[in-house]
C-alpha atoms as a PDB file:
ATOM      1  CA  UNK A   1       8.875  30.687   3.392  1.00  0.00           C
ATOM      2  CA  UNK A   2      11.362  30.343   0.959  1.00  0.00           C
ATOM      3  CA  UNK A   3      11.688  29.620  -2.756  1.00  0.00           C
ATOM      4  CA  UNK A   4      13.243  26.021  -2.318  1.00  0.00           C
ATOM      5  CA  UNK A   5      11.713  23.151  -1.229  1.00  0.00           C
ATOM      6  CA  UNK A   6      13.021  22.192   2.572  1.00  0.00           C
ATOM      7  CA  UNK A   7      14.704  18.546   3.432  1.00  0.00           C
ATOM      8  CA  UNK A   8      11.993  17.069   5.213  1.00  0.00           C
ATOM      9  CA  UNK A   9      12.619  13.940   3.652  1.00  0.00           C
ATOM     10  CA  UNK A  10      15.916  13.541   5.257  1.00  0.00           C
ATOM     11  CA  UNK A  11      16.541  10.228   7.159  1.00  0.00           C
ATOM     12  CA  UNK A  12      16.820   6.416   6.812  1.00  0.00           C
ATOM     13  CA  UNK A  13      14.901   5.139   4.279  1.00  0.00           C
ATOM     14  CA  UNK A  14      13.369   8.420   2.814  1.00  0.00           C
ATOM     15  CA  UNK A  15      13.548   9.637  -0.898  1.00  0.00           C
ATOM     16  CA  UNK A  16      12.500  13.101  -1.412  1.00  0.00           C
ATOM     17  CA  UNK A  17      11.331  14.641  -4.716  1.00  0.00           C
ATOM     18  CA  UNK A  18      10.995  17.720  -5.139  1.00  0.00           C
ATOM     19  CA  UNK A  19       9.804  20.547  -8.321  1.00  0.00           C
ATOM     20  CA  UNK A  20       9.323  24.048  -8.813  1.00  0.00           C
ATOM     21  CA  UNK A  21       6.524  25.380 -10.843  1.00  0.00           C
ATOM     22  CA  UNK A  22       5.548  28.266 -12.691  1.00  0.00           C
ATOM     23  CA  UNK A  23       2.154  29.671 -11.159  1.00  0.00           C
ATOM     24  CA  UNK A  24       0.449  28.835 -14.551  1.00  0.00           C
ATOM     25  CA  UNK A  25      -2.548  26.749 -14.623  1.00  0.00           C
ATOM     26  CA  UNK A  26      -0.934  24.620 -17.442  1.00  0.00           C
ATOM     27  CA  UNK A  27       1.436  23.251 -14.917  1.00  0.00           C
ATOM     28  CA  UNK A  28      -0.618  21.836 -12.604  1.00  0.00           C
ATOM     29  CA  UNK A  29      -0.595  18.634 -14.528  1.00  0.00           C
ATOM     30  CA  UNK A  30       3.152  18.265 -14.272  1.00  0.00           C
ATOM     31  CA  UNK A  31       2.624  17.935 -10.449  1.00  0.00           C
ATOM     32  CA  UNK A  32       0.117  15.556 -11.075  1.00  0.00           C
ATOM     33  CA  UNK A  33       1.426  13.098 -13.398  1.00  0.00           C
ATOM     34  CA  UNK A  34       5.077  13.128 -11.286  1.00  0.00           C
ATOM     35  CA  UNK A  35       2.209  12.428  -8.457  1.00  0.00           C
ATOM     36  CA  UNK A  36       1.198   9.213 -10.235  1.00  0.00           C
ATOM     37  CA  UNK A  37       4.576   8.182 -11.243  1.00  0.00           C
ATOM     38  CA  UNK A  38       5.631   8.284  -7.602  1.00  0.00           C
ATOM     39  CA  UNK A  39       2.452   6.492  -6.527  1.00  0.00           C
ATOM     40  CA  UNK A  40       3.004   3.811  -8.619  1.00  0.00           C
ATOM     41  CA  UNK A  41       6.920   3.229  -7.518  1.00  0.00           C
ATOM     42  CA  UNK A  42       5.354   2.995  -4.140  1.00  0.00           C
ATOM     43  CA  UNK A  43       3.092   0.200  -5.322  1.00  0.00           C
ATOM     44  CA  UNK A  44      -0.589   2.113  -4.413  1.00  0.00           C
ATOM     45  CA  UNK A  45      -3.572   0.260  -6.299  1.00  0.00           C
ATOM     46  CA  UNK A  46      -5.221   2.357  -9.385  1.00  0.00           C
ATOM     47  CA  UNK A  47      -7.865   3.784  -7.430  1.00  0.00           C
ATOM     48  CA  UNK A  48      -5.517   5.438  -4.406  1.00  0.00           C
ATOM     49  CA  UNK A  49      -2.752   6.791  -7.653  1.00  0.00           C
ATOM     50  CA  UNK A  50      -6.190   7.940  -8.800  1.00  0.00           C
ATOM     51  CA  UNK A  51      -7.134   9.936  -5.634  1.00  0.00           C
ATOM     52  CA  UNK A  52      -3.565  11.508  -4.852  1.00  0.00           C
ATOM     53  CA  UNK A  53      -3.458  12.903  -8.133  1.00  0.00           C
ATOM     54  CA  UNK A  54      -6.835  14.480  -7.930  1.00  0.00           C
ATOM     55  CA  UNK A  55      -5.859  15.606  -4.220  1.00  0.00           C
ATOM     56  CA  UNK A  56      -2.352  17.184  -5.498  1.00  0.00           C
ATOM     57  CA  UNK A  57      -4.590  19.059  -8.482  1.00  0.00           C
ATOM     58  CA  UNK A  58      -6.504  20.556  -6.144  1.00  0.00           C
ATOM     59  CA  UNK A  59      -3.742  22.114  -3.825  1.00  0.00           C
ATOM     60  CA  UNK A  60      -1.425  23.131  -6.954  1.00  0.00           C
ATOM     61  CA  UNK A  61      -5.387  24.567  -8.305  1.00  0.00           C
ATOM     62  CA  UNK A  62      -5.560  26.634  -4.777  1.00  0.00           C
ATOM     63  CA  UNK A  63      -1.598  27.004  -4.872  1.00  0.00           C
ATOM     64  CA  UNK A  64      -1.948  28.848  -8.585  1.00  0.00           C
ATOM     65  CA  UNK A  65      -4.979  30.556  -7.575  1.00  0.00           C
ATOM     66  CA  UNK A  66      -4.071  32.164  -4.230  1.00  0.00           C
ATOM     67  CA  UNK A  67      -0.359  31.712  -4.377  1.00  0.00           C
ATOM     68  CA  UNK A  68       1.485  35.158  -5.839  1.00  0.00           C
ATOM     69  CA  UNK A  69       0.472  35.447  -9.447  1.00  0.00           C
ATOM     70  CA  UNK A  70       1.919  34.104 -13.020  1.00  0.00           C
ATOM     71  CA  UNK A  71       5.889  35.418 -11.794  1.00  0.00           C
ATOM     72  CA  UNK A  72       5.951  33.253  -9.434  1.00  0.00           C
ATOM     73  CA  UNK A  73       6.385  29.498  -8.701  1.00  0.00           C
ATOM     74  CA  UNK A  74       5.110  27.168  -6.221  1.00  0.00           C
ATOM     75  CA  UNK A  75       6.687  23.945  -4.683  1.00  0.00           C
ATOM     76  CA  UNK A  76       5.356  20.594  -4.883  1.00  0.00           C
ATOM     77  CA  UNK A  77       7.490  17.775  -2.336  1.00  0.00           C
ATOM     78  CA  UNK A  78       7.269  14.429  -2.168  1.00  0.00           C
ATOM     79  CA  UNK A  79       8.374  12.907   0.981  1.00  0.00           C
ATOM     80  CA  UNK A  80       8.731   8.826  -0.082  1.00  0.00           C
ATOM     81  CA  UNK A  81       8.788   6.024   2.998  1.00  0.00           C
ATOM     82  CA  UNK A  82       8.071   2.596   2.909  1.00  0.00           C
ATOM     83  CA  UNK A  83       4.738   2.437   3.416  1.00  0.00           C
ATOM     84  CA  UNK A  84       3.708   6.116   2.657  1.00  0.00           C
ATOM     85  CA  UNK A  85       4.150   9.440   0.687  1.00  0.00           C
ATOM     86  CA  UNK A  86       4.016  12.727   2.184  1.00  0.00           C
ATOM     87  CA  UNK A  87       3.302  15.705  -0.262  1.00  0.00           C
ATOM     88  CA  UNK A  88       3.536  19.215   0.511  1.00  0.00           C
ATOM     89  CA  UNK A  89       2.373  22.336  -1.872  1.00  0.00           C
ATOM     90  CA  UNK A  90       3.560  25.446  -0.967  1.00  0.00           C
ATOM     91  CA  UNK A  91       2.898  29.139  -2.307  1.00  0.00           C
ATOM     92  CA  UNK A  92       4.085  31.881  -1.571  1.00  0.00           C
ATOM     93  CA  UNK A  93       0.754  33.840  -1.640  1.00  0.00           C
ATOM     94  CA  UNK A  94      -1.259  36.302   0.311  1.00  0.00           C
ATOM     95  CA  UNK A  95      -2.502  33.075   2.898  1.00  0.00           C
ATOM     96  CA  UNK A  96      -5.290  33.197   4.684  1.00  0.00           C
ATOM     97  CA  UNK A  97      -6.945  31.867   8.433  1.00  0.00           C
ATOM     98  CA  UNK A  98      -7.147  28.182   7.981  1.00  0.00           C
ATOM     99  CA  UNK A  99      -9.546  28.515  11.169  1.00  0.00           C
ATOM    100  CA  UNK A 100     -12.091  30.561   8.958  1.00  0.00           C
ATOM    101  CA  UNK A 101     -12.156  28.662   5.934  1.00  0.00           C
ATOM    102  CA  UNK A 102     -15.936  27.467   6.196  1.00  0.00           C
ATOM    103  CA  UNK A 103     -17.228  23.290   5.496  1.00  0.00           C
ATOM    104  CA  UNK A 104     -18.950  23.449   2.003  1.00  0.00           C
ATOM    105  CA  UNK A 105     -22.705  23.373   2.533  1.00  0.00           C
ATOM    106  CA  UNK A 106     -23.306  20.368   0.046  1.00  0.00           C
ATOM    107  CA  UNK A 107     -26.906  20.849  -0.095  1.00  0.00           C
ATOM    108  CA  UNK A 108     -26.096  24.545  -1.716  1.00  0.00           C
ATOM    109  CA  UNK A 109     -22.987  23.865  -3.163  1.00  0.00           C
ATOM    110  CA  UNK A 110     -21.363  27.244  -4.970  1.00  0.00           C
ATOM    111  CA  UNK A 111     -18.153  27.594  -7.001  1.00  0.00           C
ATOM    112  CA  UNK A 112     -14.731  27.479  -5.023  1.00  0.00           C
ATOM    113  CA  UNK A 113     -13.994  26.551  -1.487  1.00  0.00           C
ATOM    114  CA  UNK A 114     -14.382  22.839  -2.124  1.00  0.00           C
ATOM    115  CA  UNK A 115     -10.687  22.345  -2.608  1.00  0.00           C
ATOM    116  CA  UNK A 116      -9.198  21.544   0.701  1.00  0.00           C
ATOM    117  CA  UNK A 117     -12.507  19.584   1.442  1.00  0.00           C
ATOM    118  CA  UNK A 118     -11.993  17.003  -1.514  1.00  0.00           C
ATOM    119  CA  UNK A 119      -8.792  17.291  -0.325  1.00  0.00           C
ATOM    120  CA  UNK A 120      -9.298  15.803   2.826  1.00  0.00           C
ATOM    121  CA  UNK A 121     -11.889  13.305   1.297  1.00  0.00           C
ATOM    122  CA  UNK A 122      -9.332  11.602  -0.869  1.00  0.00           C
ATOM    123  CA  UNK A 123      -6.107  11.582   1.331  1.00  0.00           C
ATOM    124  CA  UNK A 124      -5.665   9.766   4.414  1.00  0.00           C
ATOM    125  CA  UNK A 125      -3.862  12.515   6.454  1.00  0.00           C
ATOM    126  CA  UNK A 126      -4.374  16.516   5.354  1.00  0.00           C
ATOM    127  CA  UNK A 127      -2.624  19.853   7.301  1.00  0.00           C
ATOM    128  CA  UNK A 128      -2.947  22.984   5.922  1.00  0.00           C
ATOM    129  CA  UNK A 129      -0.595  25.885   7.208  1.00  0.00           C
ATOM    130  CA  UNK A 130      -1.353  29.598   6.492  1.00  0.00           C
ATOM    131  CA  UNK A 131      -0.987  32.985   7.687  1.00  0.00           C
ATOM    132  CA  UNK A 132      -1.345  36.459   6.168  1.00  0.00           C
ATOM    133  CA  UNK A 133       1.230  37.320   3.577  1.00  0.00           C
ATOM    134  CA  UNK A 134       3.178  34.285   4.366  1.00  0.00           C
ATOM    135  CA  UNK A 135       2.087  31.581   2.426  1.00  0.00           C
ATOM    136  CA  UNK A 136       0.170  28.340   2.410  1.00  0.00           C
ATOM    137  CA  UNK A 137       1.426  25.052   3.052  1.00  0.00           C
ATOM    138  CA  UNK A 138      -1.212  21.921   2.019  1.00  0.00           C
ATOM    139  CA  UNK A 139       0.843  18.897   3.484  1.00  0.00           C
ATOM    140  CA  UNK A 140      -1.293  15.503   2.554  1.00  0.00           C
ATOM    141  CA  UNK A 141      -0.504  11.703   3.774  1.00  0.00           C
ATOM    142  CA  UNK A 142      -1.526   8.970   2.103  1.00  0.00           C
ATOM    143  CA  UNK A 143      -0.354   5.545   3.276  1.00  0.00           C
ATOM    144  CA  UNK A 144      -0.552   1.779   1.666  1.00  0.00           C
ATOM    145  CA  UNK A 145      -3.172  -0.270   3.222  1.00  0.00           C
ATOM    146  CA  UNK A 146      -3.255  -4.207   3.019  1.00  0.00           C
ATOM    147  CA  UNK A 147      -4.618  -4.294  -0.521  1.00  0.00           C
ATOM    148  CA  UNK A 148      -2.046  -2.328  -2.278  1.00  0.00           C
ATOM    149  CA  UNK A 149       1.192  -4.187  -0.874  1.00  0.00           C
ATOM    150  CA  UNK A 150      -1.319  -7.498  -2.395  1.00  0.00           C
ATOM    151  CA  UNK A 151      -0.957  -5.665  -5.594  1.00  0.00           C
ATOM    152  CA  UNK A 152       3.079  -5.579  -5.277  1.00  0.00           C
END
């Protein structure tokens, strides 16, 4: 994985935003305001801007706090189409086996490990890519439905 952010928004019709941020908890809200800003250029409703910028604060949250420490960044993308954004976090961390991460047991909840599940909650479309010593790659879709083009 490298440093940059990739050009997955390439093609017709695509805009493609793209930041680099310090592994510092204080930043996370950068990536979540440019979240809104973006969501609201799209046209989403209050309520879906509300739920992709708690979904991108918990993937930059998991990003700062498995990625690989304060002197280091991680990348947030946002892959714009007509009718969708696509928005990728990537770290550079120590990763780990997506196909072991275990569902929260909401009767007993406990601190940590609920990330990629709210995750998934809020955002219509969520794949997470990891491996050992590789990195982790959160890649969330969220598409307009009938009621936010109303709002246009």
């Amino acid at each position: 994985m490298t440093g940059k952010c990739g050009n997955s928004g390439e093609g017709l019709n695509k805009e493609n935003v793209c930041i680099s941020l310090p592994s510092k908890p204080e930043y996370v809200s950068v990536a979540r305001m440019t979240s809104s800003v973006i969501a609201n250029k799209i046209g989403f409703n209050i309520e879906d801007i509300e739920d992709i910028k708690v979904a991108v604060g918990e993937a930059c949250n998991n990003a700062v706090l498995h990625g690989c420490g304060c002197n280091s960044n991680f990348n947030v993308e946002f892959t714009i189409s007509g009718d969708s954004v696509i928005i990728e976090v990537k770290d550079e961390g120590r990763g780990f086996e997506v196909e072991k991460c275990p569902v929260p047991d909401m009767c007993n909840p406990k601190e940590g490990g609920l990330g990629i599940f709210i995750i998934k909650s809020l955002m219509d479309k969520v794949e997470v890519e990891s491996s050992p010593e590789k990195g982790t790659i959160i890649r969330m879709i969220k598409y307009l439905n009938e009621e936010d083009e109303a709002y246009n």
